[in-house]
C-alpha atoms as a PDB file:
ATOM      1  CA  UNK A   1       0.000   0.000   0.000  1.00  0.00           C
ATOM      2  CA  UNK A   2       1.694   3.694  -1.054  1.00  0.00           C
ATOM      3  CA  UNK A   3       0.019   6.709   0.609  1.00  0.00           C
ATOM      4  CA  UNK A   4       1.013   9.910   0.217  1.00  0.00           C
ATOM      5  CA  UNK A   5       0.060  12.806   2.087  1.00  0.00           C
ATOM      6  CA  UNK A   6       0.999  16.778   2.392  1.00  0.00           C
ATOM      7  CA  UNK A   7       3.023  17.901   5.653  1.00  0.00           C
ATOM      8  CA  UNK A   8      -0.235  20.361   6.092  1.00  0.00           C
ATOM      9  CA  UNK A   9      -1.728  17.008   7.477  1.00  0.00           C
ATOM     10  CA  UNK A  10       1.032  16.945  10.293  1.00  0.00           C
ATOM     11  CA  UNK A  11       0.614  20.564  10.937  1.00  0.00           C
ATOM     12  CA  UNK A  12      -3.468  20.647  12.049  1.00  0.00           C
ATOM     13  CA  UNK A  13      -3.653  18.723  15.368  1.00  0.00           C
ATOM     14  CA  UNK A  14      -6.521  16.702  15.403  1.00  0.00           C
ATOM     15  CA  UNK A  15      -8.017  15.526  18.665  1.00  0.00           C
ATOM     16  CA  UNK A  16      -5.340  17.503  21.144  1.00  0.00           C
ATOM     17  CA  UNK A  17      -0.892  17.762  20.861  1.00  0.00           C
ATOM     18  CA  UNK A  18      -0.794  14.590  22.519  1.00  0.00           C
ATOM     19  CA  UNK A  19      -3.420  12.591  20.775  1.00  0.00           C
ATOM     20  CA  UNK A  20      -1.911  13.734  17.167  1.00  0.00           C
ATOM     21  CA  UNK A  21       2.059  13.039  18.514  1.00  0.00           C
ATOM     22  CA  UNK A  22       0.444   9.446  19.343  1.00  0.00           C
ATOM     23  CA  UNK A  23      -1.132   9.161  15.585  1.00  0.00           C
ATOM     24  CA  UNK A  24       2.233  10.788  13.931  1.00  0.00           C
ATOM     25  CA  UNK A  25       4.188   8.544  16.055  1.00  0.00           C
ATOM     26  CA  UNK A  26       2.071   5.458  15.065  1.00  0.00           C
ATOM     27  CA  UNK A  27       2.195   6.372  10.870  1.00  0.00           C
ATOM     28  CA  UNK A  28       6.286   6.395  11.788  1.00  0.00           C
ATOM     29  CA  UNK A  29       5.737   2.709  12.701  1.00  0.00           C
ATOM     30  CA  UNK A  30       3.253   1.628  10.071  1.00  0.00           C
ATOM     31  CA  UNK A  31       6.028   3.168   7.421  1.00  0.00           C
ATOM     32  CA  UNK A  32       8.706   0.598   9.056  1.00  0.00           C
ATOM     33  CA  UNK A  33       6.485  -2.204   7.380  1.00  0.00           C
ATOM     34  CA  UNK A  34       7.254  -3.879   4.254  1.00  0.00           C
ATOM     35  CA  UNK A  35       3.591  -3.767   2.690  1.00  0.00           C
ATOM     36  CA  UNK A  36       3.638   0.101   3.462  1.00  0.00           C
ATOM     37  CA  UNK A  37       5.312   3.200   1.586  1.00  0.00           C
ATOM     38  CA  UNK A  38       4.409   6.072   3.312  1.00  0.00           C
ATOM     39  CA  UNK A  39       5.578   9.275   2.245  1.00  0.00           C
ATOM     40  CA  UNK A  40       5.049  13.147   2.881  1.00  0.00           C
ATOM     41  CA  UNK A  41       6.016  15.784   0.554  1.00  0.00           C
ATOM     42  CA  UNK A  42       6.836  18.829   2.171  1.00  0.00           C
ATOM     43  CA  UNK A  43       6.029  22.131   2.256  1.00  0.00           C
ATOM     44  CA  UNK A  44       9.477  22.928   0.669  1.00  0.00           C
ATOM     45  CA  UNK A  45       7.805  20.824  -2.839  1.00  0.00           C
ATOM     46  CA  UNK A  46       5.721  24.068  -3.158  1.00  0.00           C
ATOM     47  CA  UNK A  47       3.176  23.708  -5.587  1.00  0.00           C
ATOM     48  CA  UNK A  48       2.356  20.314  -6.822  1.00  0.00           C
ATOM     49  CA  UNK A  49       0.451  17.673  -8.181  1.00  0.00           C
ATOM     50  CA  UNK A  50      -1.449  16.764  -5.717  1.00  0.00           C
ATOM     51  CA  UNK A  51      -2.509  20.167  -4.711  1.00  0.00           C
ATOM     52  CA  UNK A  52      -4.216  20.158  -8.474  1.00  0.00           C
ATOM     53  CA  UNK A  53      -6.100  16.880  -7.958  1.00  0.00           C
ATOM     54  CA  UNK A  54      -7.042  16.346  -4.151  1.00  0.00           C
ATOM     55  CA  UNK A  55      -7.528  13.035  -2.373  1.00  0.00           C
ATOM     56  CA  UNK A  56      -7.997  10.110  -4.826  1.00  0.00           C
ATOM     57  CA  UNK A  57      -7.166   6.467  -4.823  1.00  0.00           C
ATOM     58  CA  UNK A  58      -5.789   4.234  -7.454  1.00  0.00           C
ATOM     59  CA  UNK A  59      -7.497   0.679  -7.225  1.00  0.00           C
ATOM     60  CA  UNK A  60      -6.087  -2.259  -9.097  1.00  0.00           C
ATOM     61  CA  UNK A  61      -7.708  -5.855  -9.273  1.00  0.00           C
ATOM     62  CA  UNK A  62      -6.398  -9.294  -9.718  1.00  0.00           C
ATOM     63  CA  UNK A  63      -7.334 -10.983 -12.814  1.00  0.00           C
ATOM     64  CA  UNK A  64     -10.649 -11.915 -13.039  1.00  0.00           C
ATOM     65  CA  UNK A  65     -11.829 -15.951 -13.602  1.00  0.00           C
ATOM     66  CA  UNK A  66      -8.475 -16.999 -13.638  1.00  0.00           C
ATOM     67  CA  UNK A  67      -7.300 -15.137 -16.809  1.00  0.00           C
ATOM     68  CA  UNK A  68      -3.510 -13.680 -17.144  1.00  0.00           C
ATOM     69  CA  UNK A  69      -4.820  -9.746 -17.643  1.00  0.00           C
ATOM     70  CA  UNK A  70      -5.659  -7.939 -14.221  1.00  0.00           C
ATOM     71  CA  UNK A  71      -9.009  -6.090 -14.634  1.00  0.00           C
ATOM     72  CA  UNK A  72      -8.813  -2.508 -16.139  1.00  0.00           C
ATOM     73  CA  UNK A  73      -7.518  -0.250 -12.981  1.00  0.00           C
ATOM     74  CA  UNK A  74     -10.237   2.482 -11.679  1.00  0.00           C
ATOM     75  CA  UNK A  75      -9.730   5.443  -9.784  1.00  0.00           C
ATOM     76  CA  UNK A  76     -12.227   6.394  -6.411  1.00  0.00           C
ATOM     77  CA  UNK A  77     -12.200  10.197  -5.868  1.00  0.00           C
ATOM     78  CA  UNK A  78     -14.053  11.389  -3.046  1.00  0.00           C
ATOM     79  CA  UNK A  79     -16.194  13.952  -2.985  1.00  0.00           C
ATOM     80  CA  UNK A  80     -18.482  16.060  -1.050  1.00  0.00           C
ATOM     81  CA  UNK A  81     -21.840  15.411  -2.396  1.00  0.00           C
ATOM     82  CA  UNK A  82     -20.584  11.840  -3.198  1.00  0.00           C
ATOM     83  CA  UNK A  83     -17.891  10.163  -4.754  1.00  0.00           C
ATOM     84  CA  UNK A  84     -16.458   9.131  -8.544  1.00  0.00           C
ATOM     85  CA  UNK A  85     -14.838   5.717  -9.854  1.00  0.00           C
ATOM     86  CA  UNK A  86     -13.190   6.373 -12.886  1.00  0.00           C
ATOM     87  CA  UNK A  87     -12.282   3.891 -15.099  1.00  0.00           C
ATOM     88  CA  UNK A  88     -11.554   5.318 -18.648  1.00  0.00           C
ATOM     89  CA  UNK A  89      -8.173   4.225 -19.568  1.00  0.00           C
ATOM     90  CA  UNK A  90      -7.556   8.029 -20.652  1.00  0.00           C
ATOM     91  CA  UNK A  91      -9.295   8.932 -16.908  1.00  0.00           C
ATOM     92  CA  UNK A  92      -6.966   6.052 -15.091  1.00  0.00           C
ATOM     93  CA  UNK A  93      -3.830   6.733 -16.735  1.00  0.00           C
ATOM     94  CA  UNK A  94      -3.942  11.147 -15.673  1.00  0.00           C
ATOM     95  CA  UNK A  95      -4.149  10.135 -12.172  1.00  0.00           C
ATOM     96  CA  UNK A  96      -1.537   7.743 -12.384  1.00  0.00           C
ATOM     97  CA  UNK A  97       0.475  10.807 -14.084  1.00  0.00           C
ATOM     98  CA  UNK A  98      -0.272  12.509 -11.354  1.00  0.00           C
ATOM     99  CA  UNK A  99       0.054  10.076  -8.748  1.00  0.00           C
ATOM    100  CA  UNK A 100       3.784   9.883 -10.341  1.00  0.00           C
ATOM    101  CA  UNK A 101       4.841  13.522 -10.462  1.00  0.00           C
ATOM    102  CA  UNK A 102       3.540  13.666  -6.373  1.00  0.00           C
ATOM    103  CA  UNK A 103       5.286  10.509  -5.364  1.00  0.00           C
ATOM    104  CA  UNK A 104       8.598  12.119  -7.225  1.00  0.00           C
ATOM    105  CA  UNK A 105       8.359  15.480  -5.428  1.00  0.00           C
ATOM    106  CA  UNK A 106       7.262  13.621  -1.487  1.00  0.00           C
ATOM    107  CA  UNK A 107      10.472  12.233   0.776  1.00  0.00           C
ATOM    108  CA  UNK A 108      11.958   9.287   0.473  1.00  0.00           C
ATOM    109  CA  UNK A 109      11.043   6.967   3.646  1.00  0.00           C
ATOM    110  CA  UNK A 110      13.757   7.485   5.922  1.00  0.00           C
ATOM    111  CA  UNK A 111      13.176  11.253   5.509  1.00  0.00           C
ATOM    112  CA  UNK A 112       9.216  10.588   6.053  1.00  0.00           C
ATOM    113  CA  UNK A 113       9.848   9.058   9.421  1.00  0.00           C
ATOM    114  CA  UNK A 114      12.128  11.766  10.340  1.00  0.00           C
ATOM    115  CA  UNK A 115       9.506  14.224   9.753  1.00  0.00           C
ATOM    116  CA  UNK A 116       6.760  12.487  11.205  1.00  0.00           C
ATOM    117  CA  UNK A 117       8.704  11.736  14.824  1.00  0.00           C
ATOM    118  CA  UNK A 118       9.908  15.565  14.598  1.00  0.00           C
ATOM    119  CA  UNK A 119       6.395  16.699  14.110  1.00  0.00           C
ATOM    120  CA  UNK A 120       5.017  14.623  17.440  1.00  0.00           C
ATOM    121  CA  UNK A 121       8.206  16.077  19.446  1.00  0.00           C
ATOM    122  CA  UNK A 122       7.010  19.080  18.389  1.00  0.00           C
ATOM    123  CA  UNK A 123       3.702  18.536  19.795  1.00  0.00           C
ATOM    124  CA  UNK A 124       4.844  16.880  22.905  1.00  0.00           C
ATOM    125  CA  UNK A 125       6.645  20.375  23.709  1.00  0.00           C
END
């Protein structure tokens, strides 16, 4: 699983400095599995991707009925008065684009975990 988030997310306390050093501390961990890739792109990325699109998530499925082709990919964006699934292979391959150029401008792992334990010492303080 690869999520990618904005440091903005690290900087808006949810639920109290202590609860939200707890959370930051427990993404840290999650990031130290091998099924995870957590990163954060900084505030230092300035204006990117991801800013352009908002929240989405790219879903892929196994083949279907035993065949070698995985089923065509389809993208769930949330939205406020409900959500979209995209599944155009013009629609599928834009977010991947810009699933790409975001992943490219976030931190590498080590520099994710960094950033997430400073934030929750910062909030311990």
């Amino acid at each position: 699983m690869t999520l990618i988030f904005g440091e903005a997310v690290l900087r808006c306390p949810t639920g109290g400095g202590q609860v939200m050093a707890g959370q930051l501390r427990h993404l840290a961990e999650l990031a130290e599995l091998p099924s995870m890739r957590l990163r954060v792109v900084p505030f230092t990325a300035g204006l990117h991707p991801g800013l352009h699109t908002g929240p989405f998530t790219l879903l892929y499925f196994p083949p279907h009925g035993g065949g070698t082709e995985p089923d065509t990919a389809t993208v769930y964006v949330p939205g406020l008065t409900g959500e979209l699934y995209l599944d155009t292979p013009q629609d599928v391959q834009r977010y991947e684009d810009a699933h790409a150029a975001t992943s490219s401008c976030a931190l590498d792992g080590s520099a994710t975990q960094d950033l997430l334990l400073t934030a929750a010492k910062e909030l311990d303080s």
